[in-house]
PDB file of N, CA and C in Angstrom:
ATOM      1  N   UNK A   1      67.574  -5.905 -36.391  1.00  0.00           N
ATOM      2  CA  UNK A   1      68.044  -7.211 -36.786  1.00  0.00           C
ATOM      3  C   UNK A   1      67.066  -8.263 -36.252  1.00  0.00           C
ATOM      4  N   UNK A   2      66.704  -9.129 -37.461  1.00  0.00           N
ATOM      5  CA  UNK A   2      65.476 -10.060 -36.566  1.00  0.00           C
ATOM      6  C   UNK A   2      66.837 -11.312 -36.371  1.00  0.00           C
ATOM      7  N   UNK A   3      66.040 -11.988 -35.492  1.00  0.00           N
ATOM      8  CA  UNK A   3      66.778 -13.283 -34.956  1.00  0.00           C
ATOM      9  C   UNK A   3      66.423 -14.534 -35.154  1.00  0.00           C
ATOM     10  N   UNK A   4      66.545 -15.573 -36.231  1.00  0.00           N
ATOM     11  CA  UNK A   4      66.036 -17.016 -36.992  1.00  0.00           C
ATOM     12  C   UNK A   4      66.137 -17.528 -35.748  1.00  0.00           C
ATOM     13  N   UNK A   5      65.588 -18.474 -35.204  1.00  0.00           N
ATOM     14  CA  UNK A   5      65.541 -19.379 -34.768  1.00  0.00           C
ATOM     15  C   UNK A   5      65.920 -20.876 -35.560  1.00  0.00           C
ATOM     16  N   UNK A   6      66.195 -21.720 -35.242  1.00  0.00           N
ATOM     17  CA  UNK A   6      66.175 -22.832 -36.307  1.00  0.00           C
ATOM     18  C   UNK A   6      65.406 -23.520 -35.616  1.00  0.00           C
ATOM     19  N   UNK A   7      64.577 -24.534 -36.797  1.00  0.00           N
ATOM     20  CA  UNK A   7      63.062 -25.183 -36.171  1.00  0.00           C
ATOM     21  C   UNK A   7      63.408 -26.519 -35.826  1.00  0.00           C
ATOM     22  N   UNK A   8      62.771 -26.988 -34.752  1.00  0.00           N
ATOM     23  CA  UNK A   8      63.245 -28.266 -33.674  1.00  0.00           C
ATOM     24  C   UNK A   8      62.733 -29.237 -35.016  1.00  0.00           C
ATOM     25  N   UNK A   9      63.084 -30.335 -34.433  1.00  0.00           N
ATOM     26  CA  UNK A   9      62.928 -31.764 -34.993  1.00  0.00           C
ATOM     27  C   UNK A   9      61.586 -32.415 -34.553  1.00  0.00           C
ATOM     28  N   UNK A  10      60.661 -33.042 -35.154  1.00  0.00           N
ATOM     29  CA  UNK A  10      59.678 -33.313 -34.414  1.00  0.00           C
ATOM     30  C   UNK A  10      59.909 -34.198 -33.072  1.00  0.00           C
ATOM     31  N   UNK A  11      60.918 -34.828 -33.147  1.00  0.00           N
ATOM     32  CA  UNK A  11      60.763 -35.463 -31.857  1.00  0.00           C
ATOM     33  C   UNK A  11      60.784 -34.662 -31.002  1.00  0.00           C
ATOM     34  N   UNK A  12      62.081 -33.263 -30.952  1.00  0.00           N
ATOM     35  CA  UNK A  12      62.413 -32.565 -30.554  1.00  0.00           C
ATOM     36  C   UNK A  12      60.796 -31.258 -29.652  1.00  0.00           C
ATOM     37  N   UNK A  13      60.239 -31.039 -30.831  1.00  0.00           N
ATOM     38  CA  UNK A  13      59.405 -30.220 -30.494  1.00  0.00           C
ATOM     39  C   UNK A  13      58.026 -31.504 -29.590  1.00  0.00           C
ATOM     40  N   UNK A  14      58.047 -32.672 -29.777  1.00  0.00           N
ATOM     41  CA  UNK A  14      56.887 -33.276 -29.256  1.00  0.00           C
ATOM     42  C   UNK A  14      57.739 -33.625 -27.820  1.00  0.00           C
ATOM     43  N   UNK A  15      58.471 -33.597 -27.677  1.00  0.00           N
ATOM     44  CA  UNK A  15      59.246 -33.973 -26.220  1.00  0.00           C
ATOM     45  C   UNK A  15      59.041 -32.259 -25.386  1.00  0.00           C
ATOM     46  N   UNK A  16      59.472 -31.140 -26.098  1.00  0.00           N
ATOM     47  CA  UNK A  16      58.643 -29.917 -25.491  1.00  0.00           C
ATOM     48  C   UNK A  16      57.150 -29.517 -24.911  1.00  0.00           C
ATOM     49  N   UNK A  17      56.535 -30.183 -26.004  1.00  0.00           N
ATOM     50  CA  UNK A  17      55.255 -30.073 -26.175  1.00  0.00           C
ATOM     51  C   UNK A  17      54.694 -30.996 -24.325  1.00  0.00           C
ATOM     52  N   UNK A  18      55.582 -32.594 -24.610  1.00  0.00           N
ATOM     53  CA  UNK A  18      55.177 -33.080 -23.462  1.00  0.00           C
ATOM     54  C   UNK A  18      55.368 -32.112 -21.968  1.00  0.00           C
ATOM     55  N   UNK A  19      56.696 -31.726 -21.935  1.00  0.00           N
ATOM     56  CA  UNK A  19      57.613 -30.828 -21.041  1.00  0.00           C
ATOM     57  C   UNK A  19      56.345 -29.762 -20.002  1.00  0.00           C
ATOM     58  N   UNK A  20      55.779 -28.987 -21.887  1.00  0.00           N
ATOM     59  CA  UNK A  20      54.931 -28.019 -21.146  1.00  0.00           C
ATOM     60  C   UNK A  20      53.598 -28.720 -20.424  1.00  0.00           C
ATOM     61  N   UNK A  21      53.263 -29.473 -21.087  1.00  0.00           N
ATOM     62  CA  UNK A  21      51.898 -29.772 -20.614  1.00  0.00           C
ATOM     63  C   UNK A  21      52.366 -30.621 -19.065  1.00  0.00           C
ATOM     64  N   UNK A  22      53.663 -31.547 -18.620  1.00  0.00           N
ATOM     65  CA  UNK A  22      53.572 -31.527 -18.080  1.00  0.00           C
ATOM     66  C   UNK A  22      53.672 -29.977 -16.627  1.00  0.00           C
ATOM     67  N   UNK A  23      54.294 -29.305 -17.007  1.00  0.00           N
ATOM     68  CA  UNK A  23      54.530 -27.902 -15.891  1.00  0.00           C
ATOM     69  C   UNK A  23      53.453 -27.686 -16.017  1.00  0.00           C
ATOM     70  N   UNK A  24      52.623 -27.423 -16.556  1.00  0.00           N
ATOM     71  CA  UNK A  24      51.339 -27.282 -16.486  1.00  0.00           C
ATOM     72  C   UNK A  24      50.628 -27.272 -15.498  1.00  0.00           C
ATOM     73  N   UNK A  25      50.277 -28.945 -15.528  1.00  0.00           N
ATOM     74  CA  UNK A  25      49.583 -29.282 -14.495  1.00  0.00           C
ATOM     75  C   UNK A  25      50.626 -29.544 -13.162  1.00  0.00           C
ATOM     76  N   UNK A  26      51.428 -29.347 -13.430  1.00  0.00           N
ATOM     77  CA  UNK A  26      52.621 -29.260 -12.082  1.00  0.00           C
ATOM     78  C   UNK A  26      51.869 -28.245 -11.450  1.00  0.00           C
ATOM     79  N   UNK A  27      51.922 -26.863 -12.196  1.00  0.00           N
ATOM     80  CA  UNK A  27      51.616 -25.500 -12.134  1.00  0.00           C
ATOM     81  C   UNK A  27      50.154 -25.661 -11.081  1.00  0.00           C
ATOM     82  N   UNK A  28      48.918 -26.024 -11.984  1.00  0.00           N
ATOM     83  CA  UNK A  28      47.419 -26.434 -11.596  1.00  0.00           C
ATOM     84  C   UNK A  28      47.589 -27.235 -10.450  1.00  0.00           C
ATOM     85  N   UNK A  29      48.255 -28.274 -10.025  1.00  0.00           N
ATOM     86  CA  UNK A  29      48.074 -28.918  -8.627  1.00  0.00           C
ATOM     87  C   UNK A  29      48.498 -28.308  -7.807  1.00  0.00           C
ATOM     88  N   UNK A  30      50.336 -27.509  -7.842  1.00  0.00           N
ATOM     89  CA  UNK A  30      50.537 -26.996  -6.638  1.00  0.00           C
ATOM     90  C   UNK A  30      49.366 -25.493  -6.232  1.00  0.00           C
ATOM     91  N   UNK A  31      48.499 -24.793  -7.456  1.00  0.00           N
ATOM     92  CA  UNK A  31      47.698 -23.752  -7.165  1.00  0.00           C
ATOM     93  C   UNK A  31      46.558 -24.323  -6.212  1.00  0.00           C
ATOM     94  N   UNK A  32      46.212 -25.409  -6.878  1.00  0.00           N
ATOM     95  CA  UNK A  32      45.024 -26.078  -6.074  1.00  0.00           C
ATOM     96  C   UNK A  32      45.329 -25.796  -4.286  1.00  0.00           C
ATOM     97  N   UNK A  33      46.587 -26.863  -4.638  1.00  0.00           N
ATOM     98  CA  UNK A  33      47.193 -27.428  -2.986  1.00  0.00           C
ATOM     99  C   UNK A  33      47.086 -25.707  -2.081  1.00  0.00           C
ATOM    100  N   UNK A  34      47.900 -24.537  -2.869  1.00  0.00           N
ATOM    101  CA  UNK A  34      47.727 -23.414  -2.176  1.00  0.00           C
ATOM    102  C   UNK A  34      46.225 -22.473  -1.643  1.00  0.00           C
ATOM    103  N   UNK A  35      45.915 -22.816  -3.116  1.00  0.00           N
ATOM    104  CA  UNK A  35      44.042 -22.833  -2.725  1.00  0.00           C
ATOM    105  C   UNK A  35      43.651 -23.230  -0.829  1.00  0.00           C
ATOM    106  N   UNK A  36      43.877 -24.453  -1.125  1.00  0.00           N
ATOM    107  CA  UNK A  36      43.214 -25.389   0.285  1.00  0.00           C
ATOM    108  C   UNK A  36      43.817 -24.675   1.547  1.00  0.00           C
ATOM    109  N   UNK A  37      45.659 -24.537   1.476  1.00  0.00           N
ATOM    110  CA  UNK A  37      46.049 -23.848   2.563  1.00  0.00           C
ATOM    111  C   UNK A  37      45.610 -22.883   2.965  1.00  0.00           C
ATOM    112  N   UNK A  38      45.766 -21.549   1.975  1.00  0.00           N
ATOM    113  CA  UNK A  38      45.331 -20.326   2.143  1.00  0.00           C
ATOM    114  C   UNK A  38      43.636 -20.692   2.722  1.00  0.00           C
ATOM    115  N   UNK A  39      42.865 -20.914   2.038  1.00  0.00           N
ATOM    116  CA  UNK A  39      41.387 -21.382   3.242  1.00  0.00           C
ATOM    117  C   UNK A  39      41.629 -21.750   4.101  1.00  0.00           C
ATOM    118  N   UNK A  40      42.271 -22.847   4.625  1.00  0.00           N
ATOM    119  CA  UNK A  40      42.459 -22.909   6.284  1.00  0.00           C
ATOM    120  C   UNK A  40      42.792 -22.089   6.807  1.00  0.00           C
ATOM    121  N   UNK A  41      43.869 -21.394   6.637  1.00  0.00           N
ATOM    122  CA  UNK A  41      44.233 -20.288   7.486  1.00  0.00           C
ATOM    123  C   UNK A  41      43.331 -18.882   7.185  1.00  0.00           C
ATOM    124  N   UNK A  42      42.841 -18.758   6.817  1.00  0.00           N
ATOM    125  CA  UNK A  42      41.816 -17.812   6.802  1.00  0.00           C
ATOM    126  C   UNK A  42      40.413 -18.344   7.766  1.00  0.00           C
ATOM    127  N   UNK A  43      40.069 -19.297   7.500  1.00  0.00           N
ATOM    128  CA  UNK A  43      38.982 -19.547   8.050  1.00  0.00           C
ATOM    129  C   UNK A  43      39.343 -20.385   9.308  1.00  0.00           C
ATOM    130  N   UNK A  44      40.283 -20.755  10.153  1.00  0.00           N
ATOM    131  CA  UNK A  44      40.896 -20.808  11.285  1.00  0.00           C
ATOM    132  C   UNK A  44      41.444 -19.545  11.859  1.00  0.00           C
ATOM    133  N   UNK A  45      41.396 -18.421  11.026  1.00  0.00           N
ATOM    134  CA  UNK A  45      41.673 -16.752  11.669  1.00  0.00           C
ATOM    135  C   UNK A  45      43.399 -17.206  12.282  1.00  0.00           C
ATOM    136  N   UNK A  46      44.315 -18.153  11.872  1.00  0.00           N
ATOM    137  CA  UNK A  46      45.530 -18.820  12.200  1.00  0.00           C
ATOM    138  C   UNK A  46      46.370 -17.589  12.142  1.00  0.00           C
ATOM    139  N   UNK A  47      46.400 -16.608  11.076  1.00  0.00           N
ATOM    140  CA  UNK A  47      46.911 -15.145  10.865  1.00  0.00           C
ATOM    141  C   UNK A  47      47.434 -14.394  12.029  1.00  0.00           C
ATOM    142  N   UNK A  48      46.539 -14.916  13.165  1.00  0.00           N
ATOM    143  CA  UNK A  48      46.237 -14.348  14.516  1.00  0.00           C
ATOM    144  C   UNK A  48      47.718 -14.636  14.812  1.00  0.00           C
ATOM    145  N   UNK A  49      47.916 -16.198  15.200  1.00  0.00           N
ATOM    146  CA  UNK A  49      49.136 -16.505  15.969  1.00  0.00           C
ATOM    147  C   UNK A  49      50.829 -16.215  15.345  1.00  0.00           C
ATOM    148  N   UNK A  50      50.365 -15.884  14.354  1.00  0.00           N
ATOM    149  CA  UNK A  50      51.409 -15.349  13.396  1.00  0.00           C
ATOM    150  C   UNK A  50      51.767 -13.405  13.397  1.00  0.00           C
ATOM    151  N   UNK A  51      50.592 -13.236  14.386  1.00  0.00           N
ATOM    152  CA  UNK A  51      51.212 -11.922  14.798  1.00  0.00           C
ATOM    153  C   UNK A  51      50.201 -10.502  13.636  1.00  0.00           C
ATOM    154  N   UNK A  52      49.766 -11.261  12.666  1.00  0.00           N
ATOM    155  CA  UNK A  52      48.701 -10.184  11.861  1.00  0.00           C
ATOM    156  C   UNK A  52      47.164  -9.765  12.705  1.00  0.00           C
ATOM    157  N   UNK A  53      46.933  -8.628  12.087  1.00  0.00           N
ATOM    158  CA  UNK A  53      45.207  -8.274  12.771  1.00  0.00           C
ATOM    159  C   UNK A  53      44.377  -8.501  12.068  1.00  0.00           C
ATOM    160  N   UNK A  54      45.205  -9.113  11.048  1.00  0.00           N
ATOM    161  CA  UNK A  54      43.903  -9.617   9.752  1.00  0.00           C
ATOM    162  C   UNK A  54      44.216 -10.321   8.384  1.00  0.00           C
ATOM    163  N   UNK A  55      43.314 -10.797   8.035  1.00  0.00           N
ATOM    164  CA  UNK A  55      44.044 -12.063   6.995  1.00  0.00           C
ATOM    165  C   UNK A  55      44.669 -11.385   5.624  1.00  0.00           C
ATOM    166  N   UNK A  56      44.075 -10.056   5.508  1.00  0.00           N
ATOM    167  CA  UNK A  56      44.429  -9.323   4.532  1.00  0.00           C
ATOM    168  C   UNK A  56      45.974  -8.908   4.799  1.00  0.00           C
ATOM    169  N   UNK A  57      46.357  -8.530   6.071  1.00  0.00           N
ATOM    170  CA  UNK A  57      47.885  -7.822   6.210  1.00  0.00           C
ATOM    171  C   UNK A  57      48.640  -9.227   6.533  1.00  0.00           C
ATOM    172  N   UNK A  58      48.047 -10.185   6.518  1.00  0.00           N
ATOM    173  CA  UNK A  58      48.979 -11.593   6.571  1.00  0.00           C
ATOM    174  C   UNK A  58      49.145 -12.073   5.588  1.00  0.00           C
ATOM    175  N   UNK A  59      48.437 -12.040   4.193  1.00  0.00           N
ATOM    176  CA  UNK A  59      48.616 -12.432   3.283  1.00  0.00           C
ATOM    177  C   UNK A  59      49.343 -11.310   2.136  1.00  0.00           C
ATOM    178  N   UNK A  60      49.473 -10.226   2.258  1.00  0.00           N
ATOM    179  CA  UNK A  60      50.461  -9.541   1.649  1.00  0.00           C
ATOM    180  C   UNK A  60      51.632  -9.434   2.254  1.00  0.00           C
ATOM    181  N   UNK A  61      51.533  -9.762   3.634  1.00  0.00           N
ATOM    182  CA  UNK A  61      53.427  -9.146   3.888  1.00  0.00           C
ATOM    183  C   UNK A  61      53.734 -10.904   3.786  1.00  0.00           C
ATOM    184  N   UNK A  62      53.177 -12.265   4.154  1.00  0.00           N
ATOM    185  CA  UNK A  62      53.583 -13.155   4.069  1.00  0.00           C
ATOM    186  C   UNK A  62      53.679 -13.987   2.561  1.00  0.00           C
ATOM    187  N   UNK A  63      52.901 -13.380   1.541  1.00  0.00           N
ATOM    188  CA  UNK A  63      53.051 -14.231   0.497  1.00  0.00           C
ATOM    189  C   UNK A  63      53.342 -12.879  -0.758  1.00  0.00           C
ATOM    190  N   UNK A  64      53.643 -11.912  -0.363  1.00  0.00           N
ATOM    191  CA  UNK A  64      53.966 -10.247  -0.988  1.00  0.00           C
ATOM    192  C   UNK A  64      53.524 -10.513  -2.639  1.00  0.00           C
ATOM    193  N   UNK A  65      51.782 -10.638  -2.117  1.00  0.00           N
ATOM    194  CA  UNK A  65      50.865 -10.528  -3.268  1.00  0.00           C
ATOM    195  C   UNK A  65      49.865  -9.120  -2.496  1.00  0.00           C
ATOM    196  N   UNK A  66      49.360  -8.736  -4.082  1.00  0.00           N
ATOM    197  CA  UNK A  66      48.220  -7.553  -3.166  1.00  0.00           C
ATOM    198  C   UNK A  66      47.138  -8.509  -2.571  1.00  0.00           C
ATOM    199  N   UNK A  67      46.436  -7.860  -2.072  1.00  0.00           N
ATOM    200  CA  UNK A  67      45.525  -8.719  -0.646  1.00  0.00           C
ATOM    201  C   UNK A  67      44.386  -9.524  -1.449  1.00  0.00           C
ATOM    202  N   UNK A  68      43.929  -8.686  -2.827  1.00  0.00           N
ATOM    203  CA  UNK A  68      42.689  -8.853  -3.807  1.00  0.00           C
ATOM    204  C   UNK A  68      43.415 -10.788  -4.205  1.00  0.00           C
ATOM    205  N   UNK A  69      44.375 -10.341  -4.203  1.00  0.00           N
ATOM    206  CA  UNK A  69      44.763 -11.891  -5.141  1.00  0.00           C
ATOM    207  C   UNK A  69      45.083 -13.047  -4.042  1.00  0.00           C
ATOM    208  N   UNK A  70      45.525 -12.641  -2.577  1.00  0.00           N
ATOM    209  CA  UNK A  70      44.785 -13.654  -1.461  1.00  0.00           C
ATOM    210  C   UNK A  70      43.639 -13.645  -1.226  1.00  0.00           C
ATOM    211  N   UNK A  71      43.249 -12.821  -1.387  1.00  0.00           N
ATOM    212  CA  UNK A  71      41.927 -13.337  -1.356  1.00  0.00           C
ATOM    213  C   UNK A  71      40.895 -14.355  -2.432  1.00  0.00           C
ATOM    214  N   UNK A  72      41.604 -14.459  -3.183  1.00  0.00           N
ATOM    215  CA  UNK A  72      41.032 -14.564  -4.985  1.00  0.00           C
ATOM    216  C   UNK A  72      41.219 -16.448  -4.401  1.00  0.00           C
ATOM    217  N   UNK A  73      42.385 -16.483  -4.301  1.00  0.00           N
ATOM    218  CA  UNK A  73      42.734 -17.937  -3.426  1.00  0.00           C
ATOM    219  C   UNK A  73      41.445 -18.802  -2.506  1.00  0.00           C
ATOM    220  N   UNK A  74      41.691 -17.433  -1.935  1.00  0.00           N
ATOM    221  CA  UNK A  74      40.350 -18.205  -0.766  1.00  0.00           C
ATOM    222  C   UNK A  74      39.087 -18.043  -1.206  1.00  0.00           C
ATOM    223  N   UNK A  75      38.531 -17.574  -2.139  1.00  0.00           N
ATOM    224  CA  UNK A  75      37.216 -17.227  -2.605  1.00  0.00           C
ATOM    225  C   UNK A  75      37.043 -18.642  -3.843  1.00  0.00           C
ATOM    226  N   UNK A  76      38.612 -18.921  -4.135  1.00  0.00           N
ATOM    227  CA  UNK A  76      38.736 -20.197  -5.142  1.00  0.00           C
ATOM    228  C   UNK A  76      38.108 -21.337  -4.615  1.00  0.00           C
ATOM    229  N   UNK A  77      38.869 -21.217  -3.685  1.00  0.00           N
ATOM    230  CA  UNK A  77      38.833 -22.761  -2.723  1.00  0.00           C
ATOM    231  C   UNK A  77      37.677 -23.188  -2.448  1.00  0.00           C
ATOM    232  N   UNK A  78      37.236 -21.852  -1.864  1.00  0.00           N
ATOM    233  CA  UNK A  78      35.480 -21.999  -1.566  1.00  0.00           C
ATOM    234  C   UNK A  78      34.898 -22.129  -2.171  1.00  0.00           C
ATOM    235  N   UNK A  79      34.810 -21.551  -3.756  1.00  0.00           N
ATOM    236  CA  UNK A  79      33.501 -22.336  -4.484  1.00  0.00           C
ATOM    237  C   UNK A  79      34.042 -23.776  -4.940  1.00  0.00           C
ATOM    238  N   UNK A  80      35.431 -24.200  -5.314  1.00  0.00           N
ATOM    239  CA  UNK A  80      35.682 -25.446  -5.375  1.00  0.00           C
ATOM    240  C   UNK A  80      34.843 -26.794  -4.505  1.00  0.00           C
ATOM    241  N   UNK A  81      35.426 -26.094  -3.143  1.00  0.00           N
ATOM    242  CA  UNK A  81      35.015 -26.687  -1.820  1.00  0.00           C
ATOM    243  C   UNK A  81      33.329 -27.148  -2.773  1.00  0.00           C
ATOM    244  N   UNK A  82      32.357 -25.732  -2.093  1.00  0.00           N
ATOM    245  CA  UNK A  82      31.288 -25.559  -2.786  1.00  0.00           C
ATOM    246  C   UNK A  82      30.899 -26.940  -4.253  1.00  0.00           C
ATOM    247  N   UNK A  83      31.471 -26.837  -4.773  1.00  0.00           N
ATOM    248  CA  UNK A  83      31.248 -27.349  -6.129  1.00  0.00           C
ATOM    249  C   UNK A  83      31.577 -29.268  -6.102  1.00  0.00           C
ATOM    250  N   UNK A  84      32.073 -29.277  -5.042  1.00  0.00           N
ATOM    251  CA  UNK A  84      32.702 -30.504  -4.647  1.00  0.00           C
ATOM    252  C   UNK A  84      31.361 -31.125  -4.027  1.00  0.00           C
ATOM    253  N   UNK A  85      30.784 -30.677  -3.189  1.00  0.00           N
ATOM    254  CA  UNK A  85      29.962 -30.722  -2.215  1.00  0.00           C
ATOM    255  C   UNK A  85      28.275 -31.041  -2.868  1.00  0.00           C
ATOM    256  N   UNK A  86      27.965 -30.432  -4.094  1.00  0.00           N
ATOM    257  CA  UNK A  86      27.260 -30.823  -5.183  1.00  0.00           C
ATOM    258  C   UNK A  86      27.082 -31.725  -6.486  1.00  0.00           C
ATOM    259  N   UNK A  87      28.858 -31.902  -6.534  1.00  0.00           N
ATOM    260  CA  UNK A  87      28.749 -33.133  -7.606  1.00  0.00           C
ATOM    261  C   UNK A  87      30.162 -33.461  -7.639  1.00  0.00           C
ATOM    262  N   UNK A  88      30.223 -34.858  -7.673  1.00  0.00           N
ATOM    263  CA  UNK A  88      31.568 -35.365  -7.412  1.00  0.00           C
ATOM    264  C   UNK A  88      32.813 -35.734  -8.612  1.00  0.00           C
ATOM    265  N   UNK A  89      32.450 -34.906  -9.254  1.00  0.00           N
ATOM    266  CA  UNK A  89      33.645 -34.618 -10.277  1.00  0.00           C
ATOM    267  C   UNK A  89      33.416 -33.055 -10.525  1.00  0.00           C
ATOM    268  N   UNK A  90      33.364 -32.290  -9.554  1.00  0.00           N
ATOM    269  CA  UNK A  90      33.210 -30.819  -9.277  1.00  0.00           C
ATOM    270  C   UNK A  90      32.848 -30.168 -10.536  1.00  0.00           C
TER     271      UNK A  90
END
């Protein structure tokens, strides 16, 4: 059995349209903002006082991602950082 949908109203669908694009960049700033954290605490070795032996077993049991994708964070940040540092609209 397929399932019709019935099709929005344009106002309807351009008030969505706004909706997503705003989550969007909701989405893109708070990644950024996590970007920046996750680098500090990696590169302050902060992991330490939190009881880990390494930024890898602090960032999977504390944010219960595999370690590749904390790390992916902090490797972000850094060429951001990086890219910032060369031209000022990165």
């Amino acid at each position: 059995m397929v399932t019709v949908f019935p099709t929005l109203s344009q106002q309807e669908a351009r008030h969505l349209a706004t909706k997503i694009r705003a989550h969007i960049a909701n989405v893109e700033h708070h990644t950024e903002k996590a970007r920046r954290k996750a680098l500090t605490l990696y590169e302050t070795e902060s992991w330490h006082v939190l009881g880990y032996t390494s930024f890898k077993s602090c960032g999977t049991a504390e944010f219960a991602r595999l370690w590749q994708q904390v790390y992916r964070l902090v490797d972000t940040a850094q060429v951001d950082a990086n890219l910032a540092s060369v031209s000022p609209t990165g």
